[in-house]
C-alpha atoms as a PDB file:
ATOM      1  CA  UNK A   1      78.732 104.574 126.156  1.00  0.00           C
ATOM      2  CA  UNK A   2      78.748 102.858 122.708  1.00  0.00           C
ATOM      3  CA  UNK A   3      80.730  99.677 122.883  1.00  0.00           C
ATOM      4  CA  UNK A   4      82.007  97.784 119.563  1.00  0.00           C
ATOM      5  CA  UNK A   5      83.046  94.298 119.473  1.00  0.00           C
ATOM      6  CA  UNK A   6      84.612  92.226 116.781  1.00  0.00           C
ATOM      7  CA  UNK A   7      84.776  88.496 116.022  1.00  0.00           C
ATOM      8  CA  UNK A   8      84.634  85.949 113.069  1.00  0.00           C
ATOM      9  CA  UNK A   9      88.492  85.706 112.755  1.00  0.00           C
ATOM     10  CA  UNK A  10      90.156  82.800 112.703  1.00  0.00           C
ATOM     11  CA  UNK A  11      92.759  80.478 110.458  1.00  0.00           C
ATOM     12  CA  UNK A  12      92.270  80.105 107.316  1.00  0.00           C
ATOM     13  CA  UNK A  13      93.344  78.612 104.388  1.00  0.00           C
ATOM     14  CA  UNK A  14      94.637  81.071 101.076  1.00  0.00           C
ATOM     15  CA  UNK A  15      91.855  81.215  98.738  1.00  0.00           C
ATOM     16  CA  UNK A  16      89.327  80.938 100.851  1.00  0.00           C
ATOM     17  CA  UNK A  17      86.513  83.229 102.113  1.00  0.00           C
ATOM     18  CA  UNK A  18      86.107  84.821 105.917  1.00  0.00           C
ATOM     19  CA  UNK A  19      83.111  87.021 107.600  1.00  0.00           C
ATOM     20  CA  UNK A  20      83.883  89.542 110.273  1.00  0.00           C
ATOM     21  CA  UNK A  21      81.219  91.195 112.091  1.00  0.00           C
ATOM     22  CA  UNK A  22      80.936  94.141 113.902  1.00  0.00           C
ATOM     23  CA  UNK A  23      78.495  94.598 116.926  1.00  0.00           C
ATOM     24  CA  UNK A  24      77.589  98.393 117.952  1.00  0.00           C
ATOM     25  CA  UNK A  25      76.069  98.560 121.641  1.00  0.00           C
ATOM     26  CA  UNK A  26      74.804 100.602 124.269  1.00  0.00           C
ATOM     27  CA  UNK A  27      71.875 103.245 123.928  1.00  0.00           C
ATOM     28  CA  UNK A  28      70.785 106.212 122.198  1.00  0.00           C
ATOM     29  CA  UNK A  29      72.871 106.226 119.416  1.00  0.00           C
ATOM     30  CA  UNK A  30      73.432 106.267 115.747  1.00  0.00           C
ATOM     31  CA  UNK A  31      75.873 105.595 113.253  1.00  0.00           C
ATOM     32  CA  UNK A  32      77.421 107.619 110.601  1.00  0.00           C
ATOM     33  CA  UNK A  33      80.281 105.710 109.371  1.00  0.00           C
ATOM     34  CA  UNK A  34      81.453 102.130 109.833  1.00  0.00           C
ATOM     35  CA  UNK A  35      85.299 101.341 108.637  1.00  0.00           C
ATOM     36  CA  UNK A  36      87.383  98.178 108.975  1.00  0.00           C
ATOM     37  CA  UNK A  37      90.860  98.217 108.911  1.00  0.00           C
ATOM     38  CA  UNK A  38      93.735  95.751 109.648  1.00  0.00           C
ATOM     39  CA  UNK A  39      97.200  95.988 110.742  1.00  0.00           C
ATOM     40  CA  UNK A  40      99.895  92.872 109.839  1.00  0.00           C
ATOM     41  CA  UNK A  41     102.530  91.630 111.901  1.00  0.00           C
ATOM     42  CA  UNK A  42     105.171  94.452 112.257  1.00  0.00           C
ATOM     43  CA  UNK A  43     103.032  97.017 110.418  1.00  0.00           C
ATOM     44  CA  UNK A  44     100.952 100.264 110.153  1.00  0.00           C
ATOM     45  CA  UNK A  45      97.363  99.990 110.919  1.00  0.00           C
ATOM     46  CA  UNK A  46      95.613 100.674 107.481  1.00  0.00           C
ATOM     47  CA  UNK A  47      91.625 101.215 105.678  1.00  0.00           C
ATOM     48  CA  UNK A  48      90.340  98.069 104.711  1.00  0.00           C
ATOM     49  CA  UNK A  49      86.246  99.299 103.361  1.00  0.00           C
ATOM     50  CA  UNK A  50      83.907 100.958 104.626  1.00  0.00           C
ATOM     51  CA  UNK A  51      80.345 102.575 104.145  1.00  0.00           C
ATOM     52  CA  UNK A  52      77.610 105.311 105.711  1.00  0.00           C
ATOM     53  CA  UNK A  53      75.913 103.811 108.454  1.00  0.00           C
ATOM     54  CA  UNK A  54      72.750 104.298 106.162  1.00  0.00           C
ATOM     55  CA  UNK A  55      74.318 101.936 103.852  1.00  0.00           C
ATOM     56  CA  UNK A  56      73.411  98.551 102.988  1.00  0.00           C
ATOM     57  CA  UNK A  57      76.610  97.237 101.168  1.00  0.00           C
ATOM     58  CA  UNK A  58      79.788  98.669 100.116  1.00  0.00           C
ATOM     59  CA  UNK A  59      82.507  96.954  97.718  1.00  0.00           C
ATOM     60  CA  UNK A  60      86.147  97.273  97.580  1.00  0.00           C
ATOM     61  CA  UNK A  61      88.028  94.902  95.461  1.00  0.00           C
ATOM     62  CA  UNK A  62      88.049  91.838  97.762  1.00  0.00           C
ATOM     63  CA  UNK A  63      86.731  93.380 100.284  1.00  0.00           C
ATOM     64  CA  UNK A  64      82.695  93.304 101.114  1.00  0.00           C
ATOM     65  CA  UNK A  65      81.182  95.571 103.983  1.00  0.00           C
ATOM     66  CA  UNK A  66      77.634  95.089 104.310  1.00  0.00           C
ATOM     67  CA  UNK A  67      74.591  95.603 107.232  1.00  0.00           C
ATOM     68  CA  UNK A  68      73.594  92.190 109.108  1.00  0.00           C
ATOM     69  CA  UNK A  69      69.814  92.301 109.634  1.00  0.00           C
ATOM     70  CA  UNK A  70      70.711  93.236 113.160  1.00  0.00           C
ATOM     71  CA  UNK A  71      70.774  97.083 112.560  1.00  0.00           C
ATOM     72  CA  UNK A  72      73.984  97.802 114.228  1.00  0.00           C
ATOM     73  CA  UNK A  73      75.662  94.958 113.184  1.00  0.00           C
ATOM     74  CA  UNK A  74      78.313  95.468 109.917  1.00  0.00           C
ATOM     75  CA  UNK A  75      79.914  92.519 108.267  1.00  0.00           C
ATOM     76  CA  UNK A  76      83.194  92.632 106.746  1.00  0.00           C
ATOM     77  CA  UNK A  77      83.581  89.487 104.301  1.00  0.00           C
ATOM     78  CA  UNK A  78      86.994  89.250 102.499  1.00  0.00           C
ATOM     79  CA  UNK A  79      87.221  86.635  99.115  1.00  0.00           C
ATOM     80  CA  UNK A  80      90.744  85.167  97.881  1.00  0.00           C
ATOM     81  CA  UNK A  81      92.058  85.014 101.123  1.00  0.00           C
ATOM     82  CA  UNK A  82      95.832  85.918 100.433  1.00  0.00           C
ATOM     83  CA  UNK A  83      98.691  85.318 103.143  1.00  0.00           C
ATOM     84  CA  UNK A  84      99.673  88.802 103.358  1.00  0.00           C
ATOM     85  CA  UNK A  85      95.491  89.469 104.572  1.00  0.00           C
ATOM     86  CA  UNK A  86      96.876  88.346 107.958  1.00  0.00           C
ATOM     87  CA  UNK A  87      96.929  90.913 110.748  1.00  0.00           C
ATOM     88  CA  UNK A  88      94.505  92.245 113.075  1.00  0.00           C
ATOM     89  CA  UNK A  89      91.183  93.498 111.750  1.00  0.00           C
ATOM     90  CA  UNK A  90      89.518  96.588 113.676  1.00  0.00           C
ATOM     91  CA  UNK A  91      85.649  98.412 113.644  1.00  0.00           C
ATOM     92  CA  UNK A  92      85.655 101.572 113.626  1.00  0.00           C
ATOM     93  CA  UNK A  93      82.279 103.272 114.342  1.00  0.00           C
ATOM     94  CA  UNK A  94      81.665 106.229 114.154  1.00  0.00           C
ATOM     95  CA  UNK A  95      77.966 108.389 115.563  1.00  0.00           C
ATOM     96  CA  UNK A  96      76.271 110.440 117.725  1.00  0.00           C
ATOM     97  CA  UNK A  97      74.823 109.752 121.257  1.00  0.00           C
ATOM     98  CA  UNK A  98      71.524 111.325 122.328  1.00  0.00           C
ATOM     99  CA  UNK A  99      72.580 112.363 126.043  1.00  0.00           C
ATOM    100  CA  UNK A 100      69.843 114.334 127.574  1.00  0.00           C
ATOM    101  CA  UNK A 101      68.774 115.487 124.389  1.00  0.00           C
ATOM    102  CA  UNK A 102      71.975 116.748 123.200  1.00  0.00           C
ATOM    103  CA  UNK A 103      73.565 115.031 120.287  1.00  0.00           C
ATOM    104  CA  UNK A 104      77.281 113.921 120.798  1.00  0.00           C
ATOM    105  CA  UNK A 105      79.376 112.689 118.540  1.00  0.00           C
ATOM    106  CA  UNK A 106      81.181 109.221 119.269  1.00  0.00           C
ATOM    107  CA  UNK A 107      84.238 107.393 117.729  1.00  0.00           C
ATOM    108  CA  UNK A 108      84.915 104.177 119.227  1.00  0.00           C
ATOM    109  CA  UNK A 109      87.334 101.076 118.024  1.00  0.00           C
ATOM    110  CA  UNK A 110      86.612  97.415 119.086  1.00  0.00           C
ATOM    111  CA  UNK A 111      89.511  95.656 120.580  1.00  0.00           C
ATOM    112  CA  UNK A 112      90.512  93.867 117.266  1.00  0.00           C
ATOM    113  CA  UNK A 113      90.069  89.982 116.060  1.00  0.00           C
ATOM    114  CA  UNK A 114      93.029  88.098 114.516  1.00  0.00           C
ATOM    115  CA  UNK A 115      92.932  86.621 110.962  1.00  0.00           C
ATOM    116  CA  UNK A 116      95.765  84.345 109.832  1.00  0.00           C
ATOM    117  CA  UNK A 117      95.871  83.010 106.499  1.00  0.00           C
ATOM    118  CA  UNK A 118      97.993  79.839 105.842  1.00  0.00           C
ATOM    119  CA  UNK A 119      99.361  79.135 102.444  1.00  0.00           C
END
């Protein structure tokens, strides 16, 4: 099995910066794709960035995904923190197994880490 674990989150101050990573375990595997996304207090989960697991960095507005030198390790680093950043922030990762020799794909979510952002 693939396993995906989150941390980095924390409270922080608006304005500030924050670094997420994203671990990828287990064996036989690659990646395709590697999303974030959050989901605030009371809300829909939503995209945050992403990029191809071949990727090396990927920019949306505030938002910075890019490859730890760990190779399955992603790092989601968000600028400007704003209050309404708080929420939950997810990995999504998405591959295929070698089982056997057959290729399988995978899609697996970490468990989350919290971000809170004080004004």
């Amino acid at each position: 099995q693939v396993q995906v674990v989150e941390s980095g989150g924390g409270l922080v101050q608006a304005g500030g910066s924050l670094r997420l990573s994203c671990s990828a375990s287990g064996s036989s595997f690659s990646i395709d794709h590697v999303d974030w996304y959050r989901q605030p207090p009371e809300k829909q989960r939503e995209w945050v960035a992403g990029m191809p697991g071949s990727g090396v960095s990927s920019v949306t507005g505030r938002f910075t995904v890019s490859r730890d030198n760990a190779k399955n390790v992603v790092n989601l680093e968000i600028d400007s923190l704003k209050p309404e950043d708080t929420g939950t922030y997810y990995c999504n990762v998405r591959g295929l197994r070698n089982i056997r020799g057959t290729l399988l794909p995978f899609d697996v979510w970490g468990q989350g880490t919290q971000v809170t952002v004080s004004s």
